[in-house]
PDB file of N, CA and C in Angstrom:
ATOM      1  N   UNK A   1     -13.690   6.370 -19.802  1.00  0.00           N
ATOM      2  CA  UNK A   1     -13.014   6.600 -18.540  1.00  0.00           C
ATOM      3  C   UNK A   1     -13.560   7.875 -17.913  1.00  0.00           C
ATOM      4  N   UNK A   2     -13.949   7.896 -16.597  1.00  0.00           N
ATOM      5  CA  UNK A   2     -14.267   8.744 -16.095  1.00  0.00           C
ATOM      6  C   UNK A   2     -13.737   9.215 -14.690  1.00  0.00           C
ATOM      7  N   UNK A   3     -14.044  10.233 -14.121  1.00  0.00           N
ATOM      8  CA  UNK A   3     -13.092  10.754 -12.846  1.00  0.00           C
ATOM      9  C   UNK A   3     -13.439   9.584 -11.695  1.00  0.00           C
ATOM     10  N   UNK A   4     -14.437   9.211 -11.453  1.00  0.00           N
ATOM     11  CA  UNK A   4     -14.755   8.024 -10.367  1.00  0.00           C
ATOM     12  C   UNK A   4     -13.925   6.756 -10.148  1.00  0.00           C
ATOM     13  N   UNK A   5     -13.429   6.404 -11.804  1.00  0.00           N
ATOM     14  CA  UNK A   5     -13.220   4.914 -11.808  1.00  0.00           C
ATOM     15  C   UNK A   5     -11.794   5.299 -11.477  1.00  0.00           C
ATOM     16  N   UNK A   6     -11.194   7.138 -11.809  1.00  0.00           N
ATOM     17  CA  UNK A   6      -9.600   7.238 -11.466  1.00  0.00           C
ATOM     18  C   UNK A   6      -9.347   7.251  -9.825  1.00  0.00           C
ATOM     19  N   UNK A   7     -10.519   7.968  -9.601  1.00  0.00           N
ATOM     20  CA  UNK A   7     -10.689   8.044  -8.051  1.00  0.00           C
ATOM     21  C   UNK A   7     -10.864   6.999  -7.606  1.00  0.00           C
ATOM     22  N   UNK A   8     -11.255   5.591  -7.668  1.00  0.00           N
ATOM     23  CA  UNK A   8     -11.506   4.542  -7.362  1.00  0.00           C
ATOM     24  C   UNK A   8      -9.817   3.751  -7.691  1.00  0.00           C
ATOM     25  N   UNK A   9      -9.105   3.858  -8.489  1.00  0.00           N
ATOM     26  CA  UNK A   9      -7.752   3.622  -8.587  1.00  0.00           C
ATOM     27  C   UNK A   9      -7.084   4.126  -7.788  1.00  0.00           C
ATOM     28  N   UNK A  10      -7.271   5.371  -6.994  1.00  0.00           N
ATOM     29  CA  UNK A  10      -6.739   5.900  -5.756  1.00  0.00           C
ATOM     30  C   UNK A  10      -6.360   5.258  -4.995  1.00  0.00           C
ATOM     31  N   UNK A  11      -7.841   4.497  -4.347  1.00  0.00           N
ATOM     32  CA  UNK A  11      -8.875   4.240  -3.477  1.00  0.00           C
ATOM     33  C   UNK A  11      -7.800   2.784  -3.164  1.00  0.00           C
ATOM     34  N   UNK A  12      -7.695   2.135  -4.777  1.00  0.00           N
ATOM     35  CA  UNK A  12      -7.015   1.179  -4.847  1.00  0.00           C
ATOM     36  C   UNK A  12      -5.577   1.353  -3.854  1.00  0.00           C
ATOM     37  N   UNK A  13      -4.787   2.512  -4.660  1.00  0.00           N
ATOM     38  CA  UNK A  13      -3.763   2.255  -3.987  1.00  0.00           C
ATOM     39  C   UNK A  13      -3.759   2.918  -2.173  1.00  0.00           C
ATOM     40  N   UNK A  14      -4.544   3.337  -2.000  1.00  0.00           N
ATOM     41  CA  UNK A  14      -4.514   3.665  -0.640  1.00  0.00           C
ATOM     42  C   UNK A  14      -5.071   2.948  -0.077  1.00  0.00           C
ATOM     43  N   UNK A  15      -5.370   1.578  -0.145  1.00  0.00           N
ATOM     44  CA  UNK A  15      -6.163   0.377   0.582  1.00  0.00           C
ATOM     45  C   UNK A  15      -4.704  -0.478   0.857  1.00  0.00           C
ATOM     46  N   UNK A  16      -4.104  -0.612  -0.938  1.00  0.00           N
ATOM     47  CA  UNK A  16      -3.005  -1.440  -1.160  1.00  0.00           C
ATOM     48  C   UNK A  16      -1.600  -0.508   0.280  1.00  0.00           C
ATOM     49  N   UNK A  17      -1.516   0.903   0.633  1.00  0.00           N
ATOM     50  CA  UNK A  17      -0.186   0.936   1.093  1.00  0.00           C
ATOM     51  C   UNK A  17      -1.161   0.963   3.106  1.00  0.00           C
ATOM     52  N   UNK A  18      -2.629   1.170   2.764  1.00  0.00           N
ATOM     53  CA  UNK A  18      -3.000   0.437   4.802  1.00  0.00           C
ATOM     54  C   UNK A  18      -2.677  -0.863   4.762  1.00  0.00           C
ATOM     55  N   UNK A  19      -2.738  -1.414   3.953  1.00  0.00           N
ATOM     56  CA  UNK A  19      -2.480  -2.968   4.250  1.00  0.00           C
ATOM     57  C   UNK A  19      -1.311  -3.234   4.586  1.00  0.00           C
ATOM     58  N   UNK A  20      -0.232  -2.716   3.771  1.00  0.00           N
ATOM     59  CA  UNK A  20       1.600  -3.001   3.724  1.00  0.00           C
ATOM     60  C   UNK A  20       1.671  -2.240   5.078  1.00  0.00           C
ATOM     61  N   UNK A  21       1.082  -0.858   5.705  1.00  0.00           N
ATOM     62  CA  UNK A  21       2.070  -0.474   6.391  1.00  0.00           C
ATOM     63  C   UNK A  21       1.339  -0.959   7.924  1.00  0.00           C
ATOM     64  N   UNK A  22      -0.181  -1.560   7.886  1.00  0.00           N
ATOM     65  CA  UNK A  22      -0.671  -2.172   9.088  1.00  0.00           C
ATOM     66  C   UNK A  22       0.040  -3.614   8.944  1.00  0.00           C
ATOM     67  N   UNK A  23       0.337  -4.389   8.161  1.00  0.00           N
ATOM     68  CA  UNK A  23       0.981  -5.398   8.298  1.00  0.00           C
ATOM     69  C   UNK A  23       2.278  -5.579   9.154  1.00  0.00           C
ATOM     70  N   UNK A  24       3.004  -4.861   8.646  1.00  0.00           N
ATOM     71  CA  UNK A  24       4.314  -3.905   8.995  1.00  0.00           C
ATOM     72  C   UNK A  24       4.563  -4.012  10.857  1.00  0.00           C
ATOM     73  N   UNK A  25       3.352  -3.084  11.200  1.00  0.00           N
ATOM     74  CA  UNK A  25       3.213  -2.663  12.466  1.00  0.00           C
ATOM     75  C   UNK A  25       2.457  -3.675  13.184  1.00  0.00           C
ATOM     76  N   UNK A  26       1.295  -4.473  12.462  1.00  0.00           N
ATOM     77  CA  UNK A  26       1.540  -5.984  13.246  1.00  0.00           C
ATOM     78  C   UNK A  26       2.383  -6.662  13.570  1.00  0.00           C
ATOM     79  N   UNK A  27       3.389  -7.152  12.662  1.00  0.00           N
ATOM     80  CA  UNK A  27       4.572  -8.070  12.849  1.00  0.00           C
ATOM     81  C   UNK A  27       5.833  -7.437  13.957  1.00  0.00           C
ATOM     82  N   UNK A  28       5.825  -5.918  13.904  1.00  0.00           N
ATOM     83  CA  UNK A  28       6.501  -4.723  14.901  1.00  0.00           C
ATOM     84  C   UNK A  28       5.788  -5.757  15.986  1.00  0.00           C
ATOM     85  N   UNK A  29       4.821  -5.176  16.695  1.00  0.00           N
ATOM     86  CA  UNK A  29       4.285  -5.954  17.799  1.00  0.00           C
ATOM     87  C   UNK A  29       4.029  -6.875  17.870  1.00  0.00           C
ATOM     88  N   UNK A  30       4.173  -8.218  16.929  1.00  0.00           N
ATOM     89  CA  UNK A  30       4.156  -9.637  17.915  1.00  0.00           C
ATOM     90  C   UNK A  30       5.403 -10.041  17.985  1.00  0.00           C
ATOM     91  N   UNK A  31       6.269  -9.244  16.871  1.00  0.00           N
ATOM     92  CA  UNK A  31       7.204  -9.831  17.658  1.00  0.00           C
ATOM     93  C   UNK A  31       8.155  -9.516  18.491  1.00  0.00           C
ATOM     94  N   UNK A  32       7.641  -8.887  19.614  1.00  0.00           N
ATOM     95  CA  UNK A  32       7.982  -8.219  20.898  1.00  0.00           C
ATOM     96  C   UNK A  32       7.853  -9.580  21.776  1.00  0.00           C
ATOM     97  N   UNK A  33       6.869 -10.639  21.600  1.00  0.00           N
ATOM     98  CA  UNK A  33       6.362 -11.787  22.550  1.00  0.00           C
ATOM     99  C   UNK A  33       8.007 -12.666  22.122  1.00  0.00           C
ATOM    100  N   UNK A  34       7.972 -13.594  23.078  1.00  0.00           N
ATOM    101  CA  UNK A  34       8.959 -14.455  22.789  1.00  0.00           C
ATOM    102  C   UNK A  34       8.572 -16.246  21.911  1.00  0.00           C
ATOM    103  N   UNK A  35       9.498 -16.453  20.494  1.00  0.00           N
ATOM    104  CA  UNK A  35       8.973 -17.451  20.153  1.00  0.00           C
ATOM    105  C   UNK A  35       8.322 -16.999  18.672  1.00  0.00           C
ATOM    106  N   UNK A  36       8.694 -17.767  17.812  1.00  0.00           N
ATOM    107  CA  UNK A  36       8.271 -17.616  16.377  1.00  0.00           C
ATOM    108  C   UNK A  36       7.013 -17.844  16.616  1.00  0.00           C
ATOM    109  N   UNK A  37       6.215 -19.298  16.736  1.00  0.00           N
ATOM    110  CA  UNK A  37       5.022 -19.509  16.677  1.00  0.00           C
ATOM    111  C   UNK A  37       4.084 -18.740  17.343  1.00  0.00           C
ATOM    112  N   UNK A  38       4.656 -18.388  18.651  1.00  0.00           N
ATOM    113  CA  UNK A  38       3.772 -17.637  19.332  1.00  0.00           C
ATOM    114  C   UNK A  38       3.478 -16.080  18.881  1.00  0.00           C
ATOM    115  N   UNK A  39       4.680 -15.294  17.974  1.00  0.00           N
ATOM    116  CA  UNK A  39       4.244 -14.457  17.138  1.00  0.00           C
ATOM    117  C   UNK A  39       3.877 -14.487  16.329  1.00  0.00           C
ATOM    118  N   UNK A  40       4.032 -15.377  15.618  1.00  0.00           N
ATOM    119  CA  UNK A  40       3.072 -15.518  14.585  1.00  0.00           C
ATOM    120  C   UNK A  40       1.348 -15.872  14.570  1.00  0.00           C
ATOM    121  N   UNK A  41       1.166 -16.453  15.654  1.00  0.00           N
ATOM    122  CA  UNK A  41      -0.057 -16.656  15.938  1.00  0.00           C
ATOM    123  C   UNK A  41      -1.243 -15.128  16.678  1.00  0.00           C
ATOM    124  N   UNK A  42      -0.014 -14.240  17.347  1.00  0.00           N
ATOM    125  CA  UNK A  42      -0.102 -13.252  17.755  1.00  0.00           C
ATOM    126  C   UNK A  42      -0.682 -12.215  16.991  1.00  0.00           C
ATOM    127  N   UNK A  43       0.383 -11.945  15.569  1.00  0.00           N
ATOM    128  CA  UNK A  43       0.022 -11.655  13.730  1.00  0.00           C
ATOM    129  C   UNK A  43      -1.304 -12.099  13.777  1.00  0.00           C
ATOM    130  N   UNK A  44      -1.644 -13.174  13.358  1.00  0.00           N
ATOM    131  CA  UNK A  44      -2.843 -13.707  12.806  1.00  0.00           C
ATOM    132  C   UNK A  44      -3.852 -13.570  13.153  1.00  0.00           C
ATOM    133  N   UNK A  45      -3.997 -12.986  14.875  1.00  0.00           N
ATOM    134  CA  UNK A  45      -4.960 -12.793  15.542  1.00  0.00           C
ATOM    135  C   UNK A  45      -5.348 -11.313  15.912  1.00  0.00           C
ATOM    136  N   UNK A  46      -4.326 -10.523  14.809  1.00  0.00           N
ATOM    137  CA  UNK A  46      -4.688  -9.281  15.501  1.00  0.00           C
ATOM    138  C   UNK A  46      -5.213  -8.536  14.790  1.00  0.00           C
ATOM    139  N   UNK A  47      -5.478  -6.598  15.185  1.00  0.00           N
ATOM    140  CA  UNK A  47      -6.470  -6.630  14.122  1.00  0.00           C
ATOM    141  C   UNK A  47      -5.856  -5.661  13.007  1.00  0.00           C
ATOM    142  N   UNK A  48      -4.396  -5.782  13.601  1.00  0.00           N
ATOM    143  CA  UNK A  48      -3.785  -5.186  12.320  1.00  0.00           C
ATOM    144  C   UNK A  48      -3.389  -6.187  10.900  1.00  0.00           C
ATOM    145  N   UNK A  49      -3.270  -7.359  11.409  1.00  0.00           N
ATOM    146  CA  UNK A  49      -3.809  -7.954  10.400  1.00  0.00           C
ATOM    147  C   UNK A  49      -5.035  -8.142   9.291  1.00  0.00           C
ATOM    148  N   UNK A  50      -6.018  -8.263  10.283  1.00  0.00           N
ATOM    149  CA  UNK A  50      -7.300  -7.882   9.787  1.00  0.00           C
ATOM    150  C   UNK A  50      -7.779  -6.908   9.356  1.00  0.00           C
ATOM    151  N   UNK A  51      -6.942  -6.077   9.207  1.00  0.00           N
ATOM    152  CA  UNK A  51      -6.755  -4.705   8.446  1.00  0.00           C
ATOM    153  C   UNK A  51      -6.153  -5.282   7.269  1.00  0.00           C
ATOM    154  N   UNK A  52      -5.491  -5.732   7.512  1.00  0.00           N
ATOM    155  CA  UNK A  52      -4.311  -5.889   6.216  1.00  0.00           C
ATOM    156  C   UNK A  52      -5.788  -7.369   5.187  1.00  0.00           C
ATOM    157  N   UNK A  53      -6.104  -7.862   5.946  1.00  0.00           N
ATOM    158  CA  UNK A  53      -6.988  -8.361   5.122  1.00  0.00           C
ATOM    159  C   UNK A  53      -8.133  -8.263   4.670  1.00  0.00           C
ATOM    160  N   UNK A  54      -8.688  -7.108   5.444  1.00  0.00           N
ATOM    161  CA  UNK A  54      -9.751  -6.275   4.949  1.00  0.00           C
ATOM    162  C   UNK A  54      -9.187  -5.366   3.710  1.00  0.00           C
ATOM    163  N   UNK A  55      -8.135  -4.894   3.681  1.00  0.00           N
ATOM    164  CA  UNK A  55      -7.715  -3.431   2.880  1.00  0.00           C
ATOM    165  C   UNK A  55      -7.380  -4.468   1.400  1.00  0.00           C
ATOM    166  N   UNK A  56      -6.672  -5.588   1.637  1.00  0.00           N
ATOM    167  CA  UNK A  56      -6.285  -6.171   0.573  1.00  0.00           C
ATOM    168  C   UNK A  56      -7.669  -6.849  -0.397  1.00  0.00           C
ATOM    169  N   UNK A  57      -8.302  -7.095   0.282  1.00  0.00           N
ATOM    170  CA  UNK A  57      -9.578  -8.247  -0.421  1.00  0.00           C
ATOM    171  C   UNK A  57     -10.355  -6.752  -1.106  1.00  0.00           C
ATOM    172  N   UNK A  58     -11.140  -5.364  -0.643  1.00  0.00           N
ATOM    173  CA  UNK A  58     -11.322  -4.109  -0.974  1.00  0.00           C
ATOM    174  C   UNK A  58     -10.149  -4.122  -2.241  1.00  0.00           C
ATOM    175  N   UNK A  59      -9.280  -3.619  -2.428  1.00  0.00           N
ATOM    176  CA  UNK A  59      -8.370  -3.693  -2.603  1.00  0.00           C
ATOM    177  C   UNK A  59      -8.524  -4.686  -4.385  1.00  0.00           C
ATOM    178  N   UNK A  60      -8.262  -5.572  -3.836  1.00  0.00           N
ATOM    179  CA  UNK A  60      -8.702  -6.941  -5.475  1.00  0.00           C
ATOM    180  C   UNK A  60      -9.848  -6.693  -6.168  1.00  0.00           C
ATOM    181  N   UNK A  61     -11.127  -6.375  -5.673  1.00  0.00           N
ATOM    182  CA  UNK A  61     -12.396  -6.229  -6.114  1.00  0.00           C
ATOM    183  C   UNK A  61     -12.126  -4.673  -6.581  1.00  0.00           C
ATOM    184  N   UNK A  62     -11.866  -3.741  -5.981  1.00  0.00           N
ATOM    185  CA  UNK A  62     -11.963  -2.385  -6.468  1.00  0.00           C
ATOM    186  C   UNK A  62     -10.767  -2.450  -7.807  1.00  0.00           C
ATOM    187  N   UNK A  63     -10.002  -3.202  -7.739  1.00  0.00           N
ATOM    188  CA  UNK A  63      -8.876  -3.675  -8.945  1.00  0.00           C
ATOM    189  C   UNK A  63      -9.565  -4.369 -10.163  1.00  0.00           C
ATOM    190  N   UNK A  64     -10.544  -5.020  -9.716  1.00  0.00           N
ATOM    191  CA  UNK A  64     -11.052  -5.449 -10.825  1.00  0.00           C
ATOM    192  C   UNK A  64     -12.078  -4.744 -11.802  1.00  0.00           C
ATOM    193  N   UNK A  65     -12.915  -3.484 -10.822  1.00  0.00           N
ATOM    194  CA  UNK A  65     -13.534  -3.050 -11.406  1.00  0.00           C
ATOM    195  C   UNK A  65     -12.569  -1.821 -12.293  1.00  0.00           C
ATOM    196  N   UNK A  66     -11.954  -1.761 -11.707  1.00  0.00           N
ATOM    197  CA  UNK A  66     -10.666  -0.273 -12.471  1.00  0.00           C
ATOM    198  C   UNK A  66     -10.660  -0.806 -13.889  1.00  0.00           C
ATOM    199  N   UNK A  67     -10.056  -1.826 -13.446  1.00  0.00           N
ATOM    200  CA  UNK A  67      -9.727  -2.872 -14.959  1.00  0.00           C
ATOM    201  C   UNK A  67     -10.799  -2.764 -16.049  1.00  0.00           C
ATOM    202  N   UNK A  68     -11.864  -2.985 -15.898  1.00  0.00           N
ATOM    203  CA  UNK A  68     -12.762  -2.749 -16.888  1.00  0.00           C
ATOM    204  C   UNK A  68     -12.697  -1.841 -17.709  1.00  0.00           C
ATOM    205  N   UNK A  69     -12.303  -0.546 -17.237  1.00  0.00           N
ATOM    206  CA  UNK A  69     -12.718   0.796 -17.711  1.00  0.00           C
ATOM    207  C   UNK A  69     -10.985   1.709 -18.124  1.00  0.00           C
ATOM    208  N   UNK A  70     -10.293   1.131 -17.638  1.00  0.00           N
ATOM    209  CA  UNK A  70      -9.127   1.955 -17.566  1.00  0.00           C
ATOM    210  C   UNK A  70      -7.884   0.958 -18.207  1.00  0.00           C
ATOM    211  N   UNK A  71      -7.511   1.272 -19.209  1.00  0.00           N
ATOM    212  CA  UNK A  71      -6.321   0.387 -19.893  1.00  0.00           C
ATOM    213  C   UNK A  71      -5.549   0.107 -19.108  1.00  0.00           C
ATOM    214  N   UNK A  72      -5.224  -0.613 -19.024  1.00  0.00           N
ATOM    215  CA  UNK A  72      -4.021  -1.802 -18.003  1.00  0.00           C
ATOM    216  C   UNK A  72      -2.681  -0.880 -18.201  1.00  0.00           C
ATOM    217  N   UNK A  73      -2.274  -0.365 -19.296  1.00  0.00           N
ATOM    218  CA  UNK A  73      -0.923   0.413 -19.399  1.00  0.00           C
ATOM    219  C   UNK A  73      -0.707   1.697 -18.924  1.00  0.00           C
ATOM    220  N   UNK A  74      -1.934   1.757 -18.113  1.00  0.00           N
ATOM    221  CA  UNK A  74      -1.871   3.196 -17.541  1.00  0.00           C
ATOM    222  C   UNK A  74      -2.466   3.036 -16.259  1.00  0.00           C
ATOM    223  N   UNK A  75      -3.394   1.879 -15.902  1.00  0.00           N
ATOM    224  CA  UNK A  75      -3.698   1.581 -14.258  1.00  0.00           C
ATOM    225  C   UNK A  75      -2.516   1.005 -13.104  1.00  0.00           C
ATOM    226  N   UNK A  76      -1.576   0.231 -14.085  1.00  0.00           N
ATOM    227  CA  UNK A  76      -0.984  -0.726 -13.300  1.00  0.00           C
ATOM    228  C   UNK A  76      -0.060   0.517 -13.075  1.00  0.00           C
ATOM    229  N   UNK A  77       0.550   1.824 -14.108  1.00  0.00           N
ATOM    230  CA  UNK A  77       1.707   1.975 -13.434  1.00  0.00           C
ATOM    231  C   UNK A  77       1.154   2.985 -12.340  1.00  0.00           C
ATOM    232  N   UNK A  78      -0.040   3.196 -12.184  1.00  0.00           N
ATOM    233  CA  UNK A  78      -0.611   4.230 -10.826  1.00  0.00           C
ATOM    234  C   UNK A  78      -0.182   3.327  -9.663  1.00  0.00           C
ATOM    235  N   UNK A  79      -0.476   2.409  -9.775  1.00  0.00           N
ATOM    236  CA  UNK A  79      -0.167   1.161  -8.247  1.00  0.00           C
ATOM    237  C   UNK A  79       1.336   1.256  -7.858  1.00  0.00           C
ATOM    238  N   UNK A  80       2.167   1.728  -8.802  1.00  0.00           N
ATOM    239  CA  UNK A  80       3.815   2.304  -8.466  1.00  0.00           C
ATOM    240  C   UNK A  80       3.796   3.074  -7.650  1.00  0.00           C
ATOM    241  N   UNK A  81       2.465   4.072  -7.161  1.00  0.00           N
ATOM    242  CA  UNK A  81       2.305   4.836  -6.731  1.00  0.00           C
ATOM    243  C   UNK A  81       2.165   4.663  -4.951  1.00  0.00           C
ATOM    244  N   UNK A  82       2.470   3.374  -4.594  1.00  0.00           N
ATOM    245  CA  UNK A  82       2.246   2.570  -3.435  1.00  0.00           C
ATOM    246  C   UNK A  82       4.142   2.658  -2.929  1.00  0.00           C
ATOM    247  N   UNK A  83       5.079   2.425  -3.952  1.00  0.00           N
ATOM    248  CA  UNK A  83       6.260   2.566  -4.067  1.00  0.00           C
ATOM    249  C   UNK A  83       6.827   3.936  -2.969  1.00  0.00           C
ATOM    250  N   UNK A  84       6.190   4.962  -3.156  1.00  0.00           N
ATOM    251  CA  UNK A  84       5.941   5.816  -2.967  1.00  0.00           C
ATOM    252  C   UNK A  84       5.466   6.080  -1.977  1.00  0.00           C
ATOM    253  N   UNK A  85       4.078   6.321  -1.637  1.00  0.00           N
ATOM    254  CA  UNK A  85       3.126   5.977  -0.238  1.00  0.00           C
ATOM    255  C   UNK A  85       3.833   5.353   0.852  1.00  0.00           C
ATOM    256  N   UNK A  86       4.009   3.907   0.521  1.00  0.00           N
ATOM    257  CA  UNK A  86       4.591   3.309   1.778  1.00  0.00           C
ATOM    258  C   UNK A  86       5.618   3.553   2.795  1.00  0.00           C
ATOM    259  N   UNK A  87       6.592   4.147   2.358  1.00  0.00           N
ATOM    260  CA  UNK A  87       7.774   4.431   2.941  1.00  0.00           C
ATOM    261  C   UNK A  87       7.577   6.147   3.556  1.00  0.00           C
ATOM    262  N   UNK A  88       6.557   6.993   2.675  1.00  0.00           N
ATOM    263  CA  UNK A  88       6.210   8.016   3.412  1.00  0.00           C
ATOM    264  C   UNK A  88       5.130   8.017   4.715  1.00  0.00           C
ATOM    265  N   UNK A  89       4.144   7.077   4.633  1.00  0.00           N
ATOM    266  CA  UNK A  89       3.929   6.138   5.336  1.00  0.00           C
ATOM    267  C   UNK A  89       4.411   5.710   6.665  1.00  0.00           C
ATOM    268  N   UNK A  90       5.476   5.336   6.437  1.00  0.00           N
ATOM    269  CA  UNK A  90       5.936   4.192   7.484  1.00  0.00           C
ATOM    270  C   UNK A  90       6.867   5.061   8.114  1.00  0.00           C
ATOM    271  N   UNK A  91       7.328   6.159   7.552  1.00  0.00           N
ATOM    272  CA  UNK A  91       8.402   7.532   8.059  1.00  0.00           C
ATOM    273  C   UNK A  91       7.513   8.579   9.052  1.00  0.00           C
ATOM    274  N   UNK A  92       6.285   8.602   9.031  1.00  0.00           N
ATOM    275  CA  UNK A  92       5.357   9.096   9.564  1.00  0.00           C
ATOM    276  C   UNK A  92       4.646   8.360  10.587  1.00  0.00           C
ATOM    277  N   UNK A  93       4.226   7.081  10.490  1.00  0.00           N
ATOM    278  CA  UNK A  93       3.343   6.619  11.371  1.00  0.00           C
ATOM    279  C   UNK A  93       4.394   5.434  11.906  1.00  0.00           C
ATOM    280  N   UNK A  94       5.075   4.878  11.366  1.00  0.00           N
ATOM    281  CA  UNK A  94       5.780   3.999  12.428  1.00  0.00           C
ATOM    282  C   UNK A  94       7.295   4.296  12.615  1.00  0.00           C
ATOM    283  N   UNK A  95       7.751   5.610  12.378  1.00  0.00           N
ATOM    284  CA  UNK A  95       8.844   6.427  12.854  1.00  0.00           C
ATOM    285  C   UNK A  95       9.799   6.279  12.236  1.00  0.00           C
ATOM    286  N   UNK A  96       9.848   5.156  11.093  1.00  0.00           N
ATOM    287  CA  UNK A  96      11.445   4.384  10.328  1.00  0.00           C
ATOM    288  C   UNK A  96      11.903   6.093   9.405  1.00  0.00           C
ATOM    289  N   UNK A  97      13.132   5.629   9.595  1.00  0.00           N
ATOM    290  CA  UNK A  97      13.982   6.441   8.725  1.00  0.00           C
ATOM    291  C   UNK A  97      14.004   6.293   6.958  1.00  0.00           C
ATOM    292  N   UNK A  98      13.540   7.482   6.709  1.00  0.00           N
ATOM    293  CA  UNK A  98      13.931   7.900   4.866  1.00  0.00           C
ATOM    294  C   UNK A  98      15.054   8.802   4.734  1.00  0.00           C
ATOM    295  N   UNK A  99      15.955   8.231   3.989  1.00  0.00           N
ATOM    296  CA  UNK A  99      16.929   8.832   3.549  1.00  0.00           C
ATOM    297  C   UNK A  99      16.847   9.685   2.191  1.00  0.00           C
ATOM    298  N   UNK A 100      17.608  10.830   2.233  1.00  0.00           N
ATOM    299  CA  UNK A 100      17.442  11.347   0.826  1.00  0.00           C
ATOM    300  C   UNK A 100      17.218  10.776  -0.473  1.00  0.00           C
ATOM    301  N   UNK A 101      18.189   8.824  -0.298  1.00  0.00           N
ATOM    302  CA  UNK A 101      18.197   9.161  -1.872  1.00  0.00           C
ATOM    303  C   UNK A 101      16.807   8.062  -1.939  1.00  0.00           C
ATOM    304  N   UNK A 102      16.109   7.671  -0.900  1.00  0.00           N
ATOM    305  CA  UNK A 102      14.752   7.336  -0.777  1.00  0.00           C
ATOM    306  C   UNK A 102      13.997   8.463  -1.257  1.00  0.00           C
ATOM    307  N   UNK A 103      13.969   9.715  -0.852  1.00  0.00           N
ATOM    308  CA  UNK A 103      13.012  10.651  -1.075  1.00  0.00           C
ATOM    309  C   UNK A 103      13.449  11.287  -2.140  1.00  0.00           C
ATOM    310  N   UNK A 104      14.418  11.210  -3.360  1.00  0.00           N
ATOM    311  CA  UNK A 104      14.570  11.394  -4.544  1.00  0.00           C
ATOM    312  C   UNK A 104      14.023  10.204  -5.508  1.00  0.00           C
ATOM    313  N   UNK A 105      14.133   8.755  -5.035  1.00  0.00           N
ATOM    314  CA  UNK A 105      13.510   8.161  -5.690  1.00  0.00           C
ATOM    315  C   UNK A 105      11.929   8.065  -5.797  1.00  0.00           C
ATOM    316  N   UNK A 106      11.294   8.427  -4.079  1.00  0.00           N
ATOM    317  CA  UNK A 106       9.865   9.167  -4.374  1.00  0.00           C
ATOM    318  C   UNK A 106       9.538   9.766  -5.108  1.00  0.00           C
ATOM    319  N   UNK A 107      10.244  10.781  -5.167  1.00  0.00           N
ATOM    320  CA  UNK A 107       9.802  11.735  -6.551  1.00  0.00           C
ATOM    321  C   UNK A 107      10.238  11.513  -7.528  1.00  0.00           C
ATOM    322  N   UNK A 108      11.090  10.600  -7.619  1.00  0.00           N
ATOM    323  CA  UNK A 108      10.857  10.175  -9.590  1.00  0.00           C
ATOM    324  C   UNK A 108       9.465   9.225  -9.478  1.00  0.00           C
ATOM    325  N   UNK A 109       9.467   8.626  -8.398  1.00  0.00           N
ATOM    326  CA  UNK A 109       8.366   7.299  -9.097  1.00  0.00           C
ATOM    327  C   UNK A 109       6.523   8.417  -9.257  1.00  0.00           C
ATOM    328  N   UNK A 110       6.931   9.282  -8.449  1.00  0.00           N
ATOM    329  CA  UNK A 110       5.423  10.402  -8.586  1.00  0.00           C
ATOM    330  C   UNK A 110       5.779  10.947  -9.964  1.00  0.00           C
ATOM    331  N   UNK A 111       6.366  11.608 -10.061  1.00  0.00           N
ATOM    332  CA  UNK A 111       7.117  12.203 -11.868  1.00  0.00           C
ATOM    333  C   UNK A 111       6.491  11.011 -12.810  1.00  0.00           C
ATOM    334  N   UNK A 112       7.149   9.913 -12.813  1.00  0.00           N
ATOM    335  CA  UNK A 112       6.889   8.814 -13.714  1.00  0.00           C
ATOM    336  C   UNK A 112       5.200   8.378 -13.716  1.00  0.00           C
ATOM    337  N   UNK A 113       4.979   8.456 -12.806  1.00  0.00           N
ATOM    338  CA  UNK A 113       3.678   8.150 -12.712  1.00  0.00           C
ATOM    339  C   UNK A 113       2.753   8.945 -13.727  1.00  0.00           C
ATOM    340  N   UNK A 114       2.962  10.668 -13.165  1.00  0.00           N
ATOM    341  CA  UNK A 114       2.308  11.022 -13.956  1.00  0.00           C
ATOM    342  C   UNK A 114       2.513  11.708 -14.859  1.00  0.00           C
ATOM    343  N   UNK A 115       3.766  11.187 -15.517  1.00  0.00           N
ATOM    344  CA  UNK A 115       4.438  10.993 -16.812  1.00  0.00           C
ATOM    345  C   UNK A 115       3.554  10.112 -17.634  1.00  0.00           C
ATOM    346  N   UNK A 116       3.023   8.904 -16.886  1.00  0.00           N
ATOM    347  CA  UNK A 116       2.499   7.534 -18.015  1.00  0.00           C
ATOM    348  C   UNK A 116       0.920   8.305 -17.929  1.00  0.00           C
ATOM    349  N   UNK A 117       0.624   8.217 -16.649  1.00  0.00           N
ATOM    350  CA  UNK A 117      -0.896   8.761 -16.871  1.00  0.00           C
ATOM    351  C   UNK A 117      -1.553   9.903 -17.588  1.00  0.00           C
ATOM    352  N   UNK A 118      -0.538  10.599 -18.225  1.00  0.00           N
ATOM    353  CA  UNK A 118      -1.285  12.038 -19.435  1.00  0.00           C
ATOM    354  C   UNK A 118      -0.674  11.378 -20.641  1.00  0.00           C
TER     355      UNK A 118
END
């Protein structure tokens, strides 16, 4: 194991929380239009989607190479680390409200994290 492949687990989860929180803010704006189908088709065509499916497919492949090199009982619980991200995330760039006992459970899931990872 080396510092690249941890840095590349980063990489992972910061692909994994652009995807959740551009998804997020796609579905915010289509469905402003009137009509399920027509937002949804709205989604599918936009390019915050295409974010979300660029970041995710990056995302699987950079997951697979982690895997090789880094024991599964200590990669998977870094991706908790998205738990985390997202909602700080989404409190920042798409304005939603975090409540305290949100931002106490942030910091246990960062604690825990790198509780498992040493």
């Amino acid at each position: 194991m080396n510092i690249i492949t941890w840095l590349l687990l980063m990489v992972v989860v910061l692909f994994g929380t652009t995807a959740n929180v551009s998804l997020k803010y796609g579905l915010h704006i289509s469905s402003s239009t009137k009509g399920t189908s027509t937002s949804i088709l709205n989604l599918l065509l936009s390019r915050y989607f295409l974010i979300w499916f660029i970041c995710y497919t990056f995302m699987t492949i950079l997951w697979l190479y982690v895997l090789r090199t880094i024991p599964l009982s200590q990669a998977f619980p870094v991706l908790g680390l998205m738990y985390a991200l997202i909602p700080i995330a989404s409190h920042y760039l798409l304005k939603e409200r975090v409540v305290f006992s949100q931002w106490l459970g942030i910091s246990i899931i960062i604690t825990g994290v790198i509780l498992v990872v040493n």
